[in-house]
N, C-alpha and C. Protein backbone atom coordinates (compact mmCIF):
# COMPACT_ATOMS: atom_id res chain seq x y z
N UNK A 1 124.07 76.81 102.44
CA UNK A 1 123.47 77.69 103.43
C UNK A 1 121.97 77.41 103.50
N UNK A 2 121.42 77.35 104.68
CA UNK A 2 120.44 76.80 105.01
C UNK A 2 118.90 78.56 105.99
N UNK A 3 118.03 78.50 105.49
CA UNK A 3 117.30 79.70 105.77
C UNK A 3 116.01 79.20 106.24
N UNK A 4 115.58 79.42 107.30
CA UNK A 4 113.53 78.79 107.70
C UNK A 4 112.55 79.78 106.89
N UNK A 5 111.92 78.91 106.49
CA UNK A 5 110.64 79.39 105.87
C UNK A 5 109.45 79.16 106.92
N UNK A 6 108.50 80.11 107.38
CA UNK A 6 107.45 80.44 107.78
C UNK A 6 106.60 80.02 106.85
N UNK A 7 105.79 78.79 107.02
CA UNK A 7 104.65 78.84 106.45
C UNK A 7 103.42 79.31 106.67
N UNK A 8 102.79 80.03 105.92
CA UNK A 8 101.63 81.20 106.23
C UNK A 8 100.66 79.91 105.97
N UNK A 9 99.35 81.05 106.31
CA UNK A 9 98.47 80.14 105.96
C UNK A 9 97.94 79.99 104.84
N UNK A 10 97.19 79.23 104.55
CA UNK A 10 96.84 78.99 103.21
C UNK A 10 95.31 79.48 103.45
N UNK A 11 95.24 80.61 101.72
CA UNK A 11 93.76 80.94 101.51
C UNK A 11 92.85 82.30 102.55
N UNK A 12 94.33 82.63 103.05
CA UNK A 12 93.84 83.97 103.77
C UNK A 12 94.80 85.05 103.42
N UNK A 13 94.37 86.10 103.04
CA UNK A 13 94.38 87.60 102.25
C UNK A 13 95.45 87.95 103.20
N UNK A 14 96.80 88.71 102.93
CA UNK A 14 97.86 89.22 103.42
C UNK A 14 97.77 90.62 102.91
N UNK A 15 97.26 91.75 103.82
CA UNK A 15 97.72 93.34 103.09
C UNK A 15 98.65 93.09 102.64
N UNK A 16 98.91 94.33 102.06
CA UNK A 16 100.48 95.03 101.68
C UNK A 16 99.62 96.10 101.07
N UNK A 17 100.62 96.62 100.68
CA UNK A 17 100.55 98.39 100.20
C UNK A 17 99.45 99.05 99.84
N UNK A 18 99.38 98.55 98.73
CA UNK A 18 98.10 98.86 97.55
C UNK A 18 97.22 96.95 97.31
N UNK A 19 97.18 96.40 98.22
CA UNK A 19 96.20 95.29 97.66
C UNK A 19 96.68 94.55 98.61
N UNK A 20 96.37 93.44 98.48
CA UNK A 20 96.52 92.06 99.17
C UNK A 20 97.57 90.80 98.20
N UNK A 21 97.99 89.59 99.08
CA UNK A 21 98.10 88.72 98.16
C UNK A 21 97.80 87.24 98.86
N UNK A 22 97.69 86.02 98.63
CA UNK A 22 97.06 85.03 98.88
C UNK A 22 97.49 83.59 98.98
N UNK A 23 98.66 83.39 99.55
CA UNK A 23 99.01 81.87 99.40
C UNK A 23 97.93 80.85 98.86
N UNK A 24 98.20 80.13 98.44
CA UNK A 24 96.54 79.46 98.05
C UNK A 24 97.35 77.59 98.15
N UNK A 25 98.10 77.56 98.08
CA UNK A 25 98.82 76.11 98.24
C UNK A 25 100.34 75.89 98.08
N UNK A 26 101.20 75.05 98.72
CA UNK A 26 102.07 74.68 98.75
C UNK A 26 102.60 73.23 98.28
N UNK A 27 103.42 73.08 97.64
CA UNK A 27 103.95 71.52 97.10
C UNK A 27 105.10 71.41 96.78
N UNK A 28 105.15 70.12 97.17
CA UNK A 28 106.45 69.16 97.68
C UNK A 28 106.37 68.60 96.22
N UNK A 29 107.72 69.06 95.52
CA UNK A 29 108.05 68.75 94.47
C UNK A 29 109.29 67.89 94.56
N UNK A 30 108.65 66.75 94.23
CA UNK A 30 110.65 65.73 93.70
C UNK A 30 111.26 66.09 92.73
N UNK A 31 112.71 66.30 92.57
CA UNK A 31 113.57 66.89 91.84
C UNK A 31 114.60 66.74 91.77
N UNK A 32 115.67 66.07 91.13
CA UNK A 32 117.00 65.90 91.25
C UNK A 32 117.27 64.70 93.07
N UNK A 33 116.66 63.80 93.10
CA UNK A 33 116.38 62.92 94.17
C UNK A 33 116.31 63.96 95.68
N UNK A 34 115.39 64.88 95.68
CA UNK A 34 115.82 65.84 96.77
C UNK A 34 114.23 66.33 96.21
N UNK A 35 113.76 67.25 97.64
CA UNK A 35 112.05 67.64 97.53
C UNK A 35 112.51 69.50 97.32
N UNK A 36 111.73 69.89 96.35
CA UNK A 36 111.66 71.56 96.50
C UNK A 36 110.09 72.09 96.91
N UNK A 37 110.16 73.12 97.58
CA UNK A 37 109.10 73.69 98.27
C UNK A 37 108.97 74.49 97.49
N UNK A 38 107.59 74.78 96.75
CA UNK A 38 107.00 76.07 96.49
C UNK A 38 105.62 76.49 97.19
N UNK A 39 105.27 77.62 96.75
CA UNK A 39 103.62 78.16 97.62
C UNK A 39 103.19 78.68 95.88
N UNK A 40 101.92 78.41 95.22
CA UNK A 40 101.11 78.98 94.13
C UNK A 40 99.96 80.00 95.01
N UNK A 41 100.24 81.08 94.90
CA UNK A 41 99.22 82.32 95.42
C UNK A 41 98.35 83.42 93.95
N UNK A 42 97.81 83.97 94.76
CA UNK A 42 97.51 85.06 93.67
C UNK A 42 97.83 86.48 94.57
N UNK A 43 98.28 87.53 93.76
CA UNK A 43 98.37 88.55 93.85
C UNK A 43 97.67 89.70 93.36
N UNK A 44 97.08 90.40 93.96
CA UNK A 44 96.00 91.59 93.74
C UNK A 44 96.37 93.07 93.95
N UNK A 45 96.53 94.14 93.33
CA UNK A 45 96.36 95.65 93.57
C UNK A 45 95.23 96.00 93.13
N UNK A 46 94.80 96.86 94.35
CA UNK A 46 93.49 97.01 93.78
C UNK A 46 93.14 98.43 94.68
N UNK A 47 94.68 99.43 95.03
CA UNK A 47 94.77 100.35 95.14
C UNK A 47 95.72 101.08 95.21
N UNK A 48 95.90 101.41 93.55
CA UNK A 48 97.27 102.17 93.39
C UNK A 48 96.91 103.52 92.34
N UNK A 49 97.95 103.92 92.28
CA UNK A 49 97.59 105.41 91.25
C UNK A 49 97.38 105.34 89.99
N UNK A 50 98.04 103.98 89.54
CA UNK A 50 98.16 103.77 87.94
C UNK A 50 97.45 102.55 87.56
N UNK A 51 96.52 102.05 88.57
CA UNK A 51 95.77 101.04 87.91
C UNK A 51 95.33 100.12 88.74
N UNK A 52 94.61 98.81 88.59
CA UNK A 52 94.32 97.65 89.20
C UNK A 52 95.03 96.31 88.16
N UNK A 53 95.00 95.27 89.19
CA UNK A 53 95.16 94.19 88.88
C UNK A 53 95.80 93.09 89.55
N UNK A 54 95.88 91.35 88.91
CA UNK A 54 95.89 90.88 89.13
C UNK A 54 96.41 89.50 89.05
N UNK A 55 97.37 88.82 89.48
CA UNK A 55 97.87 87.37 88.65
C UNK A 55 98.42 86.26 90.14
N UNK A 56 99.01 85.34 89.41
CA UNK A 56 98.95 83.93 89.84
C UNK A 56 101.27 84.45 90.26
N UNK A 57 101.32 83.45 90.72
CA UNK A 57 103.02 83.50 91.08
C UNK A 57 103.31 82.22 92.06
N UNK A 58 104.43 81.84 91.64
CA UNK A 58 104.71 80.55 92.66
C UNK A 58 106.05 81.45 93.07
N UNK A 59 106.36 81.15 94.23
CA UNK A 59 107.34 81.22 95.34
C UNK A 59 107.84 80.26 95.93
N UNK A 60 109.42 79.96 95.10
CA UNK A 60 110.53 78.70 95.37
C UNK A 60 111.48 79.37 96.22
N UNK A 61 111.19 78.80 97.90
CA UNK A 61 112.24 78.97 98.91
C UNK A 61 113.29 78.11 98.72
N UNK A 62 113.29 76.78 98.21
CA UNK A 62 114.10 76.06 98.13
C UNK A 62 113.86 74.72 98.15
N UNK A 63 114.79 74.35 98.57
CA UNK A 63 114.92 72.44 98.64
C UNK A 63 114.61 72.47 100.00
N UNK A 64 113.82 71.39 100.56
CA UNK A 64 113.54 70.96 101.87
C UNK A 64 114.14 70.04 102.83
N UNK A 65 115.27 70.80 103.50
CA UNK A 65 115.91 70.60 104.43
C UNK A 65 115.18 69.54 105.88
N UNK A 66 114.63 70.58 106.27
CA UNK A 66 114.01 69.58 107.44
C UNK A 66 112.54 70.55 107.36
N UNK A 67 111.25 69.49 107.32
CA UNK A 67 109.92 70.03 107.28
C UNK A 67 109.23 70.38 108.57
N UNK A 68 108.79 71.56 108.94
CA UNK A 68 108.17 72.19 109.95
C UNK A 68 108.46 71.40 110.89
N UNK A 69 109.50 71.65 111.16
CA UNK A 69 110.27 71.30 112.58
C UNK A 69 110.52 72.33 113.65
N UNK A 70 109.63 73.24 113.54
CA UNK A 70 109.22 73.96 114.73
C UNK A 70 107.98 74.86 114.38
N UNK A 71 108.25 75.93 115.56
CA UNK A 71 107.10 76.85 115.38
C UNK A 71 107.39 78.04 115.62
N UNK A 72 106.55 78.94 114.68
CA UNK A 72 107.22 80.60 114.74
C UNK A 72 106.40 81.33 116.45
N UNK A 73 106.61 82.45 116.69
CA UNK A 73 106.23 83.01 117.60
C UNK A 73 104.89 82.94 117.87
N UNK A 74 104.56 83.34 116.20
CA UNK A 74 102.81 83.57 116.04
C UNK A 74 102.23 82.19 116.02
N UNK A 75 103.05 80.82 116.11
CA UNK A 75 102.35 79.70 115.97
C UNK A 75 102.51 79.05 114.89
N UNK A 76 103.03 79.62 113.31
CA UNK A 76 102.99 79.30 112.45
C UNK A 76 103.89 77.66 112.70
N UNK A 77 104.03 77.03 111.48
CA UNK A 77 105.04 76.05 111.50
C UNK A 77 106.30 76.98 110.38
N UNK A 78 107.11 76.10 110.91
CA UNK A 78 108.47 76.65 110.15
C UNK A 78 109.63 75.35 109.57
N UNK A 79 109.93 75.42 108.62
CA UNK A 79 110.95 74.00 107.74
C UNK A 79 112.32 75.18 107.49
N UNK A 80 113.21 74.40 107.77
CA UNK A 80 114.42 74.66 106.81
C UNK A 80 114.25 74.47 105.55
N UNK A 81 114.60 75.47 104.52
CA UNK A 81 115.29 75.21 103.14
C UNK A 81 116.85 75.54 102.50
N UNK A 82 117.21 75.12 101.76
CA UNK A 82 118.02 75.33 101.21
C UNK A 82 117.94 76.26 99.75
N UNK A 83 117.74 77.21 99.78
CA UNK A 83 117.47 78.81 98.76
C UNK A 83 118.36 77.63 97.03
N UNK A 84 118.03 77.72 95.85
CA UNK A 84 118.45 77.13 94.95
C UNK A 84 118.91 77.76 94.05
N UNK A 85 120.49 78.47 93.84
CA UNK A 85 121.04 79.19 93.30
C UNK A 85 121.44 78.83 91.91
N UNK A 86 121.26 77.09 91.61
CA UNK A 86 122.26 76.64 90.64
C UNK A 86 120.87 77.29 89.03
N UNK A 87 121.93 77.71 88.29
CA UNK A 87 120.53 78.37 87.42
C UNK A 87 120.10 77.13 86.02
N UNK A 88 120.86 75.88 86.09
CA UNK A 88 120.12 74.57 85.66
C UNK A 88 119.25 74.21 85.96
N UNK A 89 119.05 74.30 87.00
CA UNK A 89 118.39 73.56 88.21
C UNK A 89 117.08 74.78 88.34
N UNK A 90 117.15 75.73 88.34
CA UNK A 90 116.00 76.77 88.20
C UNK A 90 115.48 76.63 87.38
N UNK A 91 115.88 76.43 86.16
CA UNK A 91 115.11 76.49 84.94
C UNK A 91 114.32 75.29 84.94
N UNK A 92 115.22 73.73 85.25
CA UNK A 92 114.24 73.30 85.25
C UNK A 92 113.65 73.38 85.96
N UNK A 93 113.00 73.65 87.16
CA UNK A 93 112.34 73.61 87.92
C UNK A 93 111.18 74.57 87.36
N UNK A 94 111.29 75.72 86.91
CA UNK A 94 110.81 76.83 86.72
C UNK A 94 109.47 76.21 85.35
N UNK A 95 110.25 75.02 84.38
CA UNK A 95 109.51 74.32 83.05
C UNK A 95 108.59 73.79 83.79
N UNK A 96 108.68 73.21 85.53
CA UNK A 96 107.70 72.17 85.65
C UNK A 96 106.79 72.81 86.40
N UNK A 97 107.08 74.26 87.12
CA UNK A 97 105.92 74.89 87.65
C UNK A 97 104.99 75.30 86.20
N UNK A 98 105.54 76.13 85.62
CA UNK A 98 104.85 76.59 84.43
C UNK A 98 103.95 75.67 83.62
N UNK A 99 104.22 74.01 83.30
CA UNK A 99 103.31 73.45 82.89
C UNK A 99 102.28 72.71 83.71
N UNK A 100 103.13 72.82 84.70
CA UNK A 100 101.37 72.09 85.89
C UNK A 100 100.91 73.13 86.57
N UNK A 101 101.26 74.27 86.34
CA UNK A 101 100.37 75.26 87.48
C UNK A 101 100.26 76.07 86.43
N UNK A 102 100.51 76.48 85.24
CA UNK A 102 100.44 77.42 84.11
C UNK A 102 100.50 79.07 85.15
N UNK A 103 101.32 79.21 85.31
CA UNK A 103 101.84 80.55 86.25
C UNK A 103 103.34 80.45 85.40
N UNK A 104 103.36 81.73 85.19
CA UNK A 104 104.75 82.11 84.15
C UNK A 104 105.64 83.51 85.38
N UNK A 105 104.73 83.66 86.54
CA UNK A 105 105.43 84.89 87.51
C UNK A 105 106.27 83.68 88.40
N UNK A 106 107.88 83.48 88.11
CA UNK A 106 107.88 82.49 89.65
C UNK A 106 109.14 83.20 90.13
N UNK A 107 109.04 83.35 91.31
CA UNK A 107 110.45 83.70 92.28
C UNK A 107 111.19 82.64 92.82
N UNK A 108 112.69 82.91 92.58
CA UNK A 108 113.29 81.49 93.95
C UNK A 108 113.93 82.62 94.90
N UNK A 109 113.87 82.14 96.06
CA UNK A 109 114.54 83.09 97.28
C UNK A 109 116.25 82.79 96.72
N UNK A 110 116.92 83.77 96.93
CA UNK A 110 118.34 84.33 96.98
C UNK A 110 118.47 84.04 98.45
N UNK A 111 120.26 82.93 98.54
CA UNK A 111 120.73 82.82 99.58
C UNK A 111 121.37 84.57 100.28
């Protein structure tokens, strides 16, 4: 099963609730002869009831299907991925964000 990812922009502040958060880069990772997409951002609250703060997180949509092969409404570009359920295959993936980006927060999107 195959899902488009919206790529935001990079290095500009996204509200949400209580703070903002920040795409800051995206990379095309080789892996199992096939490319996986992540985004390394930071995430900020810095208005909530119980505190402030702040950290790093990569966000794995998946394997890269077809790369920004169109465009969203707002203009953005948009790629197919393929969401990466197999949990071998997460982990490793998960060892090689953690030692080149030293970020221990990582999400993979659920098909």
């Amino acid at each position: 099963m195959t899902v488009k990812y919206t790529h935001l922009e990079l290095n500009k502040d996204i509200s949400c609730m209580a703070g903002f958060y920040t795409p800051q880069k995206e990379v095309r990772l080789k892996h199992n002869n096939r490319e996986v997409l992540y985004v390394i951002g930071r995430a900020v609250i810095e208005s909530s009831c119980c505190g402030v703060g702040n950290w790093g997180y990569a966000l794995v949509p998946g394997y890269i299907v077809s790369w920004q092969n169109e465009r969203s409404a707002a203009g953005l570009p948009v790629s197919e991925v393929e969401p990466i359920s197999d949990e071998v295959s997460q982990s490793s993936i998960r060892k090689i964000i953690r030692e080149v980006e030293n970020i221990s927060q990582i999400e993979f999107w659920q098909a």
